[in-house]
N, C-alpha and C. Protein backbone atom coordinates (compact mmCIF):
# COMPACT_ATOMS: atom_id res chain seq x y z
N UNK A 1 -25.01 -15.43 17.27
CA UNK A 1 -26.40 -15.11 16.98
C UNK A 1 -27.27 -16.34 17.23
N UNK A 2 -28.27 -16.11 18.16
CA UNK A 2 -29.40 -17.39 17.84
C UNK A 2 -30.26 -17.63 16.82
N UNK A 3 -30.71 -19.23 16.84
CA UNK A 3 -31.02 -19.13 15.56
C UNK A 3 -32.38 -20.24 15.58
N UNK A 4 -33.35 -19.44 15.33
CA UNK A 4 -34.86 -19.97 15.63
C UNK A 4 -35.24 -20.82 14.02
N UNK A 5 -35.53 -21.50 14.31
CA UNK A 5 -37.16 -22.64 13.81
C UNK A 5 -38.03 -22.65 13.65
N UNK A 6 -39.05 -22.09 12.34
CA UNK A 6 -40.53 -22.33 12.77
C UNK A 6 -40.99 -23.55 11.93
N UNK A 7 -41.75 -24.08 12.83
CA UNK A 7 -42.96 -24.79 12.04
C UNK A 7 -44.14 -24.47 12.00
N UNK A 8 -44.77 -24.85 10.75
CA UNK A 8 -46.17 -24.04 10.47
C UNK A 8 -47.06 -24.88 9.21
N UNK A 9 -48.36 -24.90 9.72
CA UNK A 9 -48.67 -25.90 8.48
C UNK A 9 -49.53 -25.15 7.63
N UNK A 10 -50.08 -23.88 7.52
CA UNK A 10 -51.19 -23.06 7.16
C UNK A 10 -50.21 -21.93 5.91
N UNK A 11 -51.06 -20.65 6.54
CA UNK A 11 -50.65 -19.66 5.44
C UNK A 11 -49.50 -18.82 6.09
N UNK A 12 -49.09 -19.03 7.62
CA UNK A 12 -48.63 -18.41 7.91
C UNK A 12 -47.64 -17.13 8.07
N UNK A 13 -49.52 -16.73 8.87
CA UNK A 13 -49.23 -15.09 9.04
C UNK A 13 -48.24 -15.13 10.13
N UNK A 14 -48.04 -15.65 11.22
CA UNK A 14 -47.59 -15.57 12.51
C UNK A 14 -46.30 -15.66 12.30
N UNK A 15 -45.91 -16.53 11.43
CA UNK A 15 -44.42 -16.79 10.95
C UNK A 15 -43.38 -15.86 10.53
N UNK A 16 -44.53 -15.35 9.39
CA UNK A 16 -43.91 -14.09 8.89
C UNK A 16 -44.30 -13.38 9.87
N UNK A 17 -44.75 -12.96 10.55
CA UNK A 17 -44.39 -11.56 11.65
C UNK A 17 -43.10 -11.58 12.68
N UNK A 18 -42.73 -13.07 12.84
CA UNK A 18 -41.68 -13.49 13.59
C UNK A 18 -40.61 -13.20 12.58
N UNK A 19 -40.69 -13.87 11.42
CA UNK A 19 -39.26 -13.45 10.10
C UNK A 19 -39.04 -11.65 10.03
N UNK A 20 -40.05 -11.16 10.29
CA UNK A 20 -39.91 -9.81 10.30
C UNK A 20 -39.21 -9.04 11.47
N UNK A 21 -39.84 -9.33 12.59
CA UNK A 21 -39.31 -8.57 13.89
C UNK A 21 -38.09 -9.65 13.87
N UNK A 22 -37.28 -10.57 13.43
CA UNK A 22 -36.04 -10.68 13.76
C UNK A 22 -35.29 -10.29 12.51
N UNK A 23 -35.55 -9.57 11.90
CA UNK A 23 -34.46 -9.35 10.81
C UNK A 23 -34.12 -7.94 11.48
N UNK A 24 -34.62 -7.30 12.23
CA UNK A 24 -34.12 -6.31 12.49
C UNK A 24 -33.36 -5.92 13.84
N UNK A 25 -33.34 -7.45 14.14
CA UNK A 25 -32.66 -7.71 15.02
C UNK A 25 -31.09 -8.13 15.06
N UNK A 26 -29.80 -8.07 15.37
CA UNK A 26 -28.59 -8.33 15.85
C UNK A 26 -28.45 -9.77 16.13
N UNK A 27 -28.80 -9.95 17.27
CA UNK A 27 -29.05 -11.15 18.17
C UNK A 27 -29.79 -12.70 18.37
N UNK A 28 -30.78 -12.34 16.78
CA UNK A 28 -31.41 -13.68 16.39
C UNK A 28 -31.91 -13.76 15.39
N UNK A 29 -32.20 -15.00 14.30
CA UNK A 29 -33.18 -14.61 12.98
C UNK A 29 -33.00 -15.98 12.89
N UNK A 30 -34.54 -16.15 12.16
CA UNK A 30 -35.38 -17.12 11.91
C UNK A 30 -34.18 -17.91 10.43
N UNK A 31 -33.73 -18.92 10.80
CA UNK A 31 -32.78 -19.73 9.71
C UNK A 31 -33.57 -20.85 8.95
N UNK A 32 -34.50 -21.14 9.38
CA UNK A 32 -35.69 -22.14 8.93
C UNK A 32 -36.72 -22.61 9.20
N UNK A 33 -37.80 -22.55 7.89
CA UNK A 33 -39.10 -22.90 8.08
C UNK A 33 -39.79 -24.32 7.80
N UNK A 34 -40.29 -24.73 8.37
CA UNK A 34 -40.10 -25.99 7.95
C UNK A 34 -42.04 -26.37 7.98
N UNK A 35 -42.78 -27.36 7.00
CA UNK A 35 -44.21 -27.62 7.21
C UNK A 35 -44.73 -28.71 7.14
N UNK A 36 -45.47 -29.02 7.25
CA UNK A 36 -46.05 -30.71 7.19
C UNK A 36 -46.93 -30.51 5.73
N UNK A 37 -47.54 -29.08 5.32
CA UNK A 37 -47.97 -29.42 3.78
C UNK A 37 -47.09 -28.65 2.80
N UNK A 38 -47.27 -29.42 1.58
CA UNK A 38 -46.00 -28.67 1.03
C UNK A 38 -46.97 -27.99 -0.14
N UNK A 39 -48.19 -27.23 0.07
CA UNK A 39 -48.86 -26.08 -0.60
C UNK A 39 -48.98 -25.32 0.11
N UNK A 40 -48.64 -25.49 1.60
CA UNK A 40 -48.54 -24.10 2.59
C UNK A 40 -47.80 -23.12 2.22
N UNK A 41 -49.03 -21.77 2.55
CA UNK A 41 -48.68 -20.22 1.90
C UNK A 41 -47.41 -20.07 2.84
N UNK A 42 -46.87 -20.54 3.78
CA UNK A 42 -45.33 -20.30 4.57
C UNK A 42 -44.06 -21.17 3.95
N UNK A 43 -44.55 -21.44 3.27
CA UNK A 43 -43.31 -21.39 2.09
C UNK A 43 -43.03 -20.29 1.13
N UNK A 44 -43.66 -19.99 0.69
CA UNK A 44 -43.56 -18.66 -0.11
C UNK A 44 -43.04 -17.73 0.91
N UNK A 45 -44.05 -17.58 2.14
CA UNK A 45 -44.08 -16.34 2.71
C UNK A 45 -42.34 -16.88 3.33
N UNK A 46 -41.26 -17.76 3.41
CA UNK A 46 -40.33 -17.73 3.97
C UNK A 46 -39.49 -17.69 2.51
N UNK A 47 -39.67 -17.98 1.28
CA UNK A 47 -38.63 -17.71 0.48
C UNK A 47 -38.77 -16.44 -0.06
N UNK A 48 -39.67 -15.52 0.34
CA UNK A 48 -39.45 -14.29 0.20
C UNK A 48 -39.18 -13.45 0.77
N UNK A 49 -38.82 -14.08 2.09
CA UNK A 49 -37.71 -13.28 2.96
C UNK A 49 -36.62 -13.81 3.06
N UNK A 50 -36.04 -15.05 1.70
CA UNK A 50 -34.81 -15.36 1.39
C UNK A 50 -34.76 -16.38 3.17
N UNK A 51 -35.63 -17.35 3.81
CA UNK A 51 -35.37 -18.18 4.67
C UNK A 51 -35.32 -19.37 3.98
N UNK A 52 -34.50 -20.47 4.34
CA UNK A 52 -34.57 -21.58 3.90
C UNK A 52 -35.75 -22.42 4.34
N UNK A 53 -36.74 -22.80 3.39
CA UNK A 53 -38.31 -23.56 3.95
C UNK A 53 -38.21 -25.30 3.35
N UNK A 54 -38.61 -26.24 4.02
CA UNK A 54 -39.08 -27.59 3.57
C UNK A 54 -40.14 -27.79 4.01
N UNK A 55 -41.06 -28.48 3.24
CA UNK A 55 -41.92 -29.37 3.29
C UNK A 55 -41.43 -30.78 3.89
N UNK A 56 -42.44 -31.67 5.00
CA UNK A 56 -41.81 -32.66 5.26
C UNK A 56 -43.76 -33.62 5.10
N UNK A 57 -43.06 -34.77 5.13
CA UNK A 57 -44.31 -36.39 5.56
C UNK A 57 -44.16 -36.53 6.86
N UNK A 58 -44.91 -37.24 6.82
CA UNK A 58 -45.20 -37.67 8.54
C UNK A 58 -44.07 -39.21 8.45
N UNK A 59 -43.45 -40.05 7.37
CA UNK A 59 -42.64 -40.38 7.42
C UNK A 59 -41.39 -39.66 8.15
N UNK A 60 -40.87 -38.99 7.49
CA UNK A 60 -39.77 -37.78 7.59
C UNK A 60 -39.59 -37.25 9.16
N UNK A 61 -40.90 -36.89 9.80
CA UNK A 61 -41.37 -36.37 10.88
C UNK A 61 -41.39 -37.31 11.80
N UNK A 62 -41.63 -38.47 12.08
CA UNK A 62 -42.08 -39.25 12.75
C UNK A 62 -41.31 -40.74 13.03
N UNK A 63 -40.79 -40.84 11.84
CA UNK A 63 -40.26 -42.48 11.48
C UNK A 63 -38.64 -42.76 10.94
N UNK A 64 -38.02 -40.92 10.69
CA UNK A 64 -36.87 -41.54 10.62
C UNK A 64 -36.33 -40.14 11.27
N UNK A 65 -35.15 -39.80 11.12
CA UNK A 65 -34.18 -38.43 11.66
C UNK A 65 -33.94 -37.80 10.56
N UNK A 66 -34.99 -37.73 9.41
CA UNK A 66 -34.92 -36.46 8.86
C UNK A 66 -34.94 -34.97 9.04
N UNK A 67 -36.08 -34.86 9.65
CA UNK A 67 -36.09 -33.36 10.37
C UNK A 67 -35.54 -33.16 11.49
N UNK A 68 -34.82 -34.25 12.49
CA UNK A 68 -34.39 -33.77 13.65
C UNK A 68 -32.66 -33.87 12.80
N UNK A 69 -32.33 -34.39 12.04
CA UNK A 69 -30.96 -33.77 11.37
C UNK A 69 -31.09 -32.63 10.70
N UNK A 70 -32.22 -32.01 10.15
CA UNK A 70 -32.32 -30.88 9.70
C UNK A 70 -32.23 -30.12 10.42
N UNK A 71 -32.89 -29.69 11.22
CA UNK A 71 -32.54 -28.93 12.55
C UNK A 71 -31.52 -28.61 13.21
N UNK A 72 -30.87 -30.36 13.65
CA UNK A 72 -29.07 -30.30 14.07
C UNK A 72 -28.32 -29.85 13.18
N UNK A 73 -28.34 -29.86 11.94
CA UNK A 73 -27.52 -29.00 10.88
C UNK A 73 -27.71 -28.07 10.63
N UNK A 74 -28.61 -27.14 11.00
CA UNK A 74 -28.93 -25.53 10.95
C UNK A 74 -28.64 -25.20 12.40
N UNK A 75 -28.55 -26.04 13.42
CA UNK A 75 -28.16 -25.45 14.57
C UNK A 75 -28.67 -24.19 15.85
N UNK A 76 -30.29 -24.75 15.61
CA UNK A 76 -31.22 -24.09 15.86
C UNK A 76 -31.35 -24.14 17.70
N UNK A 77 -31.19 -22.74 17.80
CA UNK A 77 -31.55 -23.01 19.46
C UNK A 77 -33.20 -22.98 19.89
N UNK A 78 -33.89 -22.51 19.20
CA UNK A 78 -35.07 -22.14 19.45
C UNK A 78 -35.70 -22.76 18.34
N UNK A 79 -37.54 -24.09 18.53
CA UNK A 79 -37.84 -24.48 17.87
C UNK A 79 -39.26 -23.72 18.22
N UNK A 80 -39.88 -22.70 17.24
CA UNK A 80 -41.07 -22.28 17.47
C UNK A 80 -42.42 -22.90 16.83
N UNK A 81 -43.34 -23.28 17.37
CA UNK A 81 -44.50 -24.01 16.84
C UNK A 81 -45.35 -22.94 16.69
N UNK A 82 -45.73 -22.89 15.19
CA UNK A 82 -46.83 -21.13 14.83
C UNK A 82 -47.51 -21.73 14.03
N UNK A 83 -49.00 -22.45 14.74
CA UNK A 83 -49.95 -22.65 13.95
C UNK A 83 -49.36 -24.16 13.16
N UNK A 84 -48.82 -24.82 13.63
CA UNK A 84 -48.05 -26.27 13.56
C UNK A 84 -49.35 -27.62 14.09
N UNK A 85 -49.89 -28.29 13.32
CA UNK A 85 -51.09 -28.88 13.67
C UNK A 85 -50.96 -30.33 14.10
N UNK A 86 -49.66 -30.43 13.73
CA UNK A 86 -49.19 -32.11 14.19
C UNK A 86 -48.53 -31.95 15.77
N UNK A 87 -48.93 -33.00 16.27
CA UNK A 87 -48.09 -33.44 17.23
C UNK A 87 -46.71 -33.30 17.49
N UNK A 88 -46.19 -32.85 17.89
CA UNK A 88 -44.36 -32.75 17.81
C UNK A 88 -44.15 -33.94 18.60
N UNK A 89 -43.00 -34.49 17.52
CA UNK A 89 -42.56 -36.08 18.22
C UNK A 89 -41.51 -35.77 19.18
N UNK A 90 -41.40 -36.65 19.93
CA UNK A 90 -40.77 -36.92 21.24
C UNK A 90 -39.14 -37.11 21.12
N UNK A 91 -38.97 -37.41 20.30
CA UNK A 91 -37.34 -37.69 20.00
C UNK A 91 -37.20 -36.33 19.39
N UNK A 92 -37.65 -35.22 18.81
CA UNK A 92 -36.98 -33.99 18.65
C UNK A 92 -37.09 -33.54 20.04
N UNK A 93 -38.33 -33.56 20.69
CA UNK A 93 -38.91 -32.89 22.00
C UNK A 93 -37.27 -33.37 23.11
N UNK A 94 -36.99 -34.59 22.82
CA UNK A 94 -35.35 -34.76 23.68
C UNK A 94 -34.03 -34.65 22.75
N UNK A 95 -34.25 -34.38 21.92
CA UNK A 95 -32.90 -33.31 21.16
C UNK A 95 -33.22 -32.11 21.76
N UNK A 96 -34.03 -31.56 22.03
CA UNK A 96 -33.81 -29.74 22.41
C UNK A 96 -34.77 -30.01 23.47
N UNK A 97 -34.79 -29.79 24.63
CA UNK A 97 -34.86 -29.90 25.53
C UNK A 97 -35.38 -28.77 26.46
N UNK A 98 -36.75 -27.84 26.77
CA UNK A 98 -37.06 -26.86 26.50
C UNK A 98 -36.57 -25.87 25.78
N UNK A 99 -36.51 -26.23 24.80
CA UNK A 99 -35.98 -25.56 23.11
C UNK A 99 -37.21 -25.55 22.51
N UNK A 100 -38.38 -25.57 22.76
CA UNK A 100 -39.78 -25.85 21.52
C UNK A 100 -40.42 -25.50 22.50
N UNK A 101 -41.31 -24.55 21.34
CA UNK A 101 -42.29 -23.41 22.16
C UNK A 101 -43.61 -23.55 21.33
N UNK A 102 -44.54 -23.16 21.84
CA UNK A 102 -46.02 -22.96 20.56
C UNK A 102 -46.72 -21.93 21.36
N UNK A 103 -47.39 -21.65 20.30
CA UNK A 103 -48.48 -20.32 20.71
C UNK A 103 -49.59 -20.89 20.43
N UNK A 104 -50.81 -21.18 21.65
CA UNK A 104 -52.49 -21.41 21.28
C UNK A 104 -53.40 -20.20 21.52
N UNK A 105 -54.24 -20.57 20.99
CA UNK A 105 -55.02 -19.18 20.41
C UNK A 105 -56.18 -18.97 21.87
N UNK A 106 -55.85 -19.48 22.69
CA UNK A 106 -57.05 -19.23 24.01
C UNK A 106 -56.04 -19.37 25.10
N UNK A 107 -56.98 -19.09 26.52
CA UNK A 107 -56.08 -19.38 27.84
C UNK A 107 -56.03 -20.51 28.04
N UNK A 108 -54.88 -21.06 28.03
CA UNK A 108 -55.08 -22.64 28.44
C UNK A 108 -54.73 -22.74 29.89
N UNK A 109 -55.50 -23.75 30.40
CA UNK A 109 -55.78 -24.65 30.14
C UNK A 109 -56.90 -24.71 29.43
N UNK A 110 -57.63 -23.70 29.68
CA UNK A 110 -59.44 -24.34 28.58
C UNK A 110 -59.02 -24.22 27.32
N UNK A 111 -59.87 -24.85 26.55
CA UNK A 111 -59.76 -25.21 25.19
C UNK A 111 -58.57 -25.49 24.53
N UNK A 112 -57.49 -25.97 25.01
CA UNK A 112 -56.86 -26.66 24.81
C UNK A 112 -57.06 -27.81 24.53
N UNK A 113 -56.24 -29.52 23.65
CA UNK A 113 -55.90 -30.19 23.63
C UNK A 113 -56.58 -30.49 22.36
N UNK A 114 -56.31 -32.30 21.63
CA UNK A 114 -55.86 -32.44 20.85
C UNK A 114 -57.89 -31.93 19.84
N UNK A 115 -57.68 -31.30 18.48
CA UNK A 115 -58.51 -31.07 18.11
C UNK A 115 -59.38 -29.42 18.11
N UNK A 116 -58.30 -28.96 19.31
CA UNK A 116 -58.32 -27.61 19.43
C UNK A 116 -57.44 -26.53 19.46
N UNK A 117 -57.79 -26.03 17.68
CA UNK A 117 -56.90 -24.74 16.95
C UNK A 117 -57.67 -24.36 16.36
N UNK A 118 -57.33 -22.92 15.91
CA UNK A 118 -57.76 -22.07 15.11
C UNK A 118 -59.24 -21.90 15.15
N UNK A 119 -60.35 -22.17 14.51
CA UNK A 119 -61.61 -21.77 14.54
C UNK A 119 -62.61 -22.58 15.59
N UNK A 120 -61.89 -23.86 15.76
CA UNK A 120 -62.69 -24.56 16.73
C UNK A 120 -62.53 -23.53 17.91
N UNK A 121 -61.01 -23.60 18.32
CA UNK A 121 -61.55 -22.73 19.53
C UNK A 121 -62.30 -21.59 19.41
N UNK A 122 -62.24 -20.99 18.57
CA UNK A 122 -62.79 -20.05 18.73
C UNK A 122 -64.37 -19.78 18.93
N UNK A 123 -64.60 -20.81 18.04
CA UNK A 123 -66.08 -21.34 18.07
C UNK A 123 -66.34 -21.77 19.26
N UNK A 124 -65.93 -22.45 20.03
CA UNK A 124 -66.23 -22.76 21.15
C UNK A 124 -66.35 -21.86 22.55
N UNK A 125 -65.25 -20.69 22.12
CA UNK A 125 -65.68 -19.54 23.12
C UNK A 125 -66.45 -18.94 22.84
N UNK A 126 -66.99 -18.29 21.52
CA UNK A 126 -68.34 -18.04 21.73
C UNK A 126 -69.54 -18.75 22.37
N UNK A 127 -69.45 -19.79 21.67
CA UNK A 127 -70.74 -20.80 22.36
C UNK A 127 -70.69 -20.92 24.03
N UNK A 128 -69.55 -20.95 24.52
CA UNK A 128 -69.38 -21.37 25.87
C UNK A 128 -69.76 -19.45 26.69
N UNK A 129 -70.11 -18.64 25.64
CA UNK A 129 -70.64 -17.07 26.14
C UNK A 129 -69.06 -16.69 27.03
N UNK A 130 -68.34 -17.30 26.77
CA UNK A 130 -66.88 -16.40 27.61
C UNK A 130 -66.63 -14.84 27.77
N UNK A 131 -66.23 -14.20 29.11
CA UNK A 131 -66.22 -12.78 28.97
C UNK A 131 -65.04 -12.20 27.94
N UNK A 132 -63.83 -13.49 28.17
CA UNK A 132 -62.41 -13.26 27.88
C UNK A 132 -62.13 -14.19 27.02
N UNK A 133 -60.87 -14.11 26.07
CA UNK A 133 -59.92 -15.38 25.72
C UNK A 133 -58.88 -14.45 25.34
N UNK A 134 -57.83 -15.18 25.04
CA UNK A 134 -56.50 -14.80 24.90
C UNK A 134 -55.62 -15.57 23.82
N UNK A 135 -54.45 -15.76 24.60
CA UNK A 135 -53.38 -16.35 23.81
C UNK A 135 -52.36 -17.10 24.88
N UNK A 136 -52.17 -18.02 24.68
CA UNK A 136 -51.05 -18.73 25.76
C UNK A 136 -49.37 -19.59 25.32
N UNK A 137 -49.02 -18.99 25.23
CA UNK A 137 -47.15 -19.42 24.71
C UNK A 137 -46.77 -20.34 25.96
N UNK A 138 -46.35 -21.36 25.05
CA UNK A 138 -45.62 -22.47 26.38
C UNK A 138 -44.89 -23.37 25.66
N UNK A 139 -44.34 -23.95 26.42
CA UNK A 139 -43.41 -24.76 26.20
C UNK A 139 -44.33 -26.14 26.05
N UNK A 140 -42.98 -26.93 24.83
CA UNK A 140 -44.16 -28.33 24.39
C UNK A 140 -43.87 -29.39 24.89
N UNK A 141 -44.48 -30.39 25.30
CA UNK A 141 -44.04 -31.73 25.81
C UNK A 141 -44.91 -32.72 25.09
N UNK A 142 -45.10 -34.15 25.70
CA UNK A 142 -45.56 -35.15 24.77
C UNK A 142 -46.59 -35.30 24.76
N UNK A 143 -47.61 -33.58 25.55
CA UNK A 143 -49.52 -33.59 25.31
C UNK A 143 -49.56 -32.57 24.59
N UNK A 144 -50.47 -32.78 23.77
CA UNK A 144 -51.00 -31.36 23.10
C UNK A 144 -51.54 -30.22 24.57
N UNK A 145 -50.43 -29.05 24.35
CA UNK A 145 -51.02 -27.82 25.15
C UNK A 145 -50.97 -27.66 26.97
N UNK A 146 -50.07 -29.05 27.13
CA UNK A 146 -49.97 -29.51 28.18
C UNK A 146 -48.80 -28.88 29.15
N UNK A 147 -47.57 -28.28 28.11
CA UNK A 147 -46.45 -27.78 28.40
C UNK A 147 -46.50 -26.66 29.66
N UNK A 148 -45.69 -26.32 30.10
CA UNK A 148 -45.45 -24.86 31.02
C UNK A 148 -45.57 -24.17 30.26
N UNK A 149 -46.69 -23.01 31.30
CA UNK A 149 -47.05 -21.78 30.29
C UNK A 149 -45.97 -20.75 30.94
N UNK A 150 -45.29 -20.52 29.66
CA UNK A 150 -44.53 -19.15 29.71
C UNK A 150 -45.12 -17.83 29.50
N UNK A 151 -46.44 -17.76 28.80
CA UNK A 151 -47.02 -15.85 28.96
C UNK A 151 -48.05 -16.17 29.01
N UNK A 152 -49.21 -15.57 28.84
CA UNK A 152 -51.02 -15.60 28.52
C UNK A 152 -50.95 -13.73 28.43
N UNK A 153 -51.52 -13.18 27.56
CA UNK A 153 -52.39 -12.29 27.36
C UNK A 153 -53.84 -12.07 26.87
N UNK A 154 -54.66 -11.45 27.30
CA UNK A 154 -56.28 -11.72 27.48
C UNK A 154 -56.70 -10.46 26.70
N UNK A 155 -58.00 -10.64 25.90
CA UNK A 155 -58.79 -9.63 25.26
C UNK A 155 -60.04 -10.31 25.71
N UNK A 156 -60.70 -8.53 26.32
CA UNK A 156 -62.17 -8.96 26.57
C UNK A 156 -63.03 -9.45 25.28
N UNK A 157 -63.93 -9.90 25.66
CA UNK A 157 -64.90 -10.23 24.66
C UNK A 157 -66.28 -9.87 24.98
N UNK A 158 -67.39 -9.36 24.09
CA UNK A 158 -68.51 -8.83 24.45
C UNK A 158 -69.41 -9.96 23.38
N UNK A 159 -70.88 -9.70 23.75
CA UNK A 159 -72.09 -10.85 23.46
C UNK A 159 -72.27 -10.93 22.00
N UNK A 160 -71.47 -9.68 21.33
CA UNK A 160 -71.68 -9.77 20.01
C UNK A 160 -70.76 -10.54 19.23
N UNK A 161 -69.81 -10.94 19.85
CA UNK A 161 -68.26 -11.19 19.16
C UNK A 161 -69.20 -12.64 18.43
N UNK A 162 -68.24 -13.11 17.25
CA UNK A 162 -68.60 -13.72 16.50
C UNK A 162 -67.14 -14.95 16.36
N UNK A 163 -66.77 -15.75 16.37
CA UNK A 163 -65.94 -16.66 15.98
C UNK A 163 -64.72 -15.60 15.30
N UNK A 164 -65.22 -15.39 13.97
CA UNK A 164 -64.39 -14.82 12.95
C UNK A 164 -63.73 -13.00 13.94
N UNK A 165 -64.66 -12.36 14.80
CA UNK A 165 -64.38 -11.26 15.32
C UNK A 165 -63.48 -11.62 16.28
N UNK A 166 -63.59 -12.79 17.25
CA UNK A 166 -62.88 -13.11 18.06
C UNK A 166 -61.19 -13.54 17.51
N UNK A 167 -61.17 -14.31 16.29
CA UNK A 167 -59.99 -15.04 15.75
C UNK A 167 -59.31 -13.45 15.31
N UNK A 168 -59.58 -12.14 14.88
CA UNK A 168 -59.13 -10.93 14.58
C UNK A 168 -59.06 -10.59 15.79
N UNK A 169 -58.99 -10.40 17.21
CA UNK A 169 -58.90 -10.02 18.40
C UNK A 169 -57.31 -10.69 18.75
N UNK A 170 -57.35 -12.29 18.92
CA UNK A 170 -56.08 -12.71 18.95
C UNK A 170 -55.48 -12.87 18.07
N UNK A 171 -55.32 -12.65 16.66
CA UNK A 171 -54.33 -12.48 15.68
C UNK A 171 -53.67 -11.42 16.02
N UNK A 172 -54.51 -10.29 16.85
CA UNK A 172 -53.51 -9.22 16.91
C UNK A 172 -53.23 -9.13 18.35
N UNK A 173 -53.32 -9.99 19.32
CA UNK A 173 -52.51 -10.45 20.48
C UNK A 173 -51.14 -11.16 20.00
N UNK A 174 -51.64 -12.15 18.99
CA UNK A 174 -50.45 -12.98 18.91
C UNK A 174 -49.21 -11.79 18.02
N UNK A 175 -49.78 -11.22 17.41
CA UNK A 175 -48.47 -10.39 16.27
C UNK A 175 -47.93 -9.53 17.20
N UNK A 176 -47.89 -9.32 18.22
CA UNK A 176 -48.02 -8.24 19.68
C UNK A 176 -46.73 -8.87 20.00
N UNK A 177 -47.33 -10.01 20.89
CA UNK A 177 -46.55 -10.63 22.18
C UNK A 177 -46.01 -11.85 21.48
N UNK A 178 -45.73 -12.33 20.93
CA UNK A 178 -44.96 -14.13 20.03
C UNK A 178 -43.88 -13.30 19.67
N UNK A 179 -43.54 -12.08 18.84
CA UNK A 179 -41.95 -12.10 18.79
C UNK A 179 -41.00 -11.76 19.85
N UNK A 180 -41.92 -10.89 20.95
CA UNK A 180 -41.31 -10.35 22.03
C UNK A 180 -41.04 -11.24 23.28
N UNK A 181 -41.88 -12.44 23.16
CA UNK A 181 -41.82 -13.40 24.11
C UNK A 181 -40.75 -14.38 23.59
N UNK A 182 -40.67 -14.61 22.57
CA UNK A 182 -39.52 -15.39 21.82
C UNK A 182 -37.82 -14.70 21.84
N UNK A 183 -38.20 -13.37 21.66
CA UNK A 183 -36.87 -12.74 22.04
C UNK A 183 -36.71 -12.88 23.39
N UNK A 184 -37.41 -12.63 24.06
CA UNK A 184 -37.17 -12.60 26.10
C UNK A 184 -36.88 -14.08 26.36
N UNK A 185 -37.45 -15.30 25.67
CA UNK A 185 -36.71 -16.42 25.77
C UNK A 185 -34.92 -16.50 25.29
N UNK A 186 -35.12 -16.15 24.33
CA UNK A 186 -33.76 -16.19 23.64
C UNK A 186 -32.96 -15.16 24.60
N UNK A 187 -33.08 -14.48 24.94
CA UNK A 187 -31.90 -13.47 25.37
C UNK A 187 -32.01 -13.93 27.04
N UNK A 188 -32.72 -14.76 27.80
CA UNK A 188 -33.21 -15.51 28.83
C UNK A 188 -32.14 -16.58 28.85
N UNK A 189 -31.39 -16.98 27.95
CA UNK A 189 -31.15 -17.91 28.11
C UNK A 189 -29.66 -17.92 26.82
N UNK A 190 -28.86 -16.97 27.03
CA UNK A 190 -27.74 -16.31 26.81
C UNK A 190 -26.44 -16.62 27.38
């Protein structure tokens, strides 16, 4: 069985939709959640689907092989980034080795990079009057958003959309296409 990773620093919804569509799965399930705050609602939302969750520091993360032994001891083939706001360091990024994936909330390349998630972008496609935005899954390397894009799916957008209307447009792109693109990786690579 494979065995996926999320990181997540928020309330994560995205997480739990991934803990969900793999429990009913054979072939893969989410073995650990892991966050950079340790009042994030994805702790709860992973010990109540009985996943093992930590909180980590940017010590932990950054400065020693805490979390990249955590990882090697759960034996994770797949490291998913859902709404994960830190940088992913470079020494996990060469332990797994296109093994770490993230989902951004627009087409990238635009509005991408460092400073752009969640409401900024979104804010910014309104202002910028965009017809479209989407969602873009890719693989991570040592730029924010910089990785190979593995999917993009697009929702139009009209003159009324509002930040908050737009961020409900791709929440429900991402709950769509992130578990199904994560499974087609995983079974991709079998």
């Amino acid at each position: 069985m494979k065995r996926i990773a999320i990181f997540a620093s928020g309330s994560g919804t995205n997480a739990e939709n991934i803990i969900r569509y793999f429990q009913e799965r054979t072939h893969a399930s989410v073995v650990q959640v892991l966050t950079n705050n340790q009042h994030a609602k994805v702790l709860d939302r992973a010990k109540n689907h009985k996943i093992s969750a930590f909180s980590f520091n940017r010590t932990a993360l950054y400065h020693s092989d805490d979390v990249l032994n955590l990882l090697q001891s759960a034996q994770v083939d797949l490291i998913v980034l859902a709404g994960f706001l830190w940088k992913f360091p470079e020494h996990i990024l060469a332990a797994f080795p296109n093994k770490v994936i993230n989902i951004h909330p627009a087409l990238l390349p635009k509005y991408g990079g460092k400073g752009m998630y969640g409401s900024h972008v979104h804010t910014a496609v309104v202002a910028n009057k965009e017809k479209e935005s989407g969602i873009t899954i890719h693989f991570v390397n040592e730029n924010y958003d910089e990785g190979a894009i593995i999917f993009q799916a697009t929702t139009n957008l009209t003159e009324t959309d509002t930040p908050e209307s737009v961020a409900q447009k791709i929440h429900q792109l991402e709950y769509k296409h992130f578990p199904e693109v994560i499974e087609q990786i995983l079974t991709s690579n079998s």
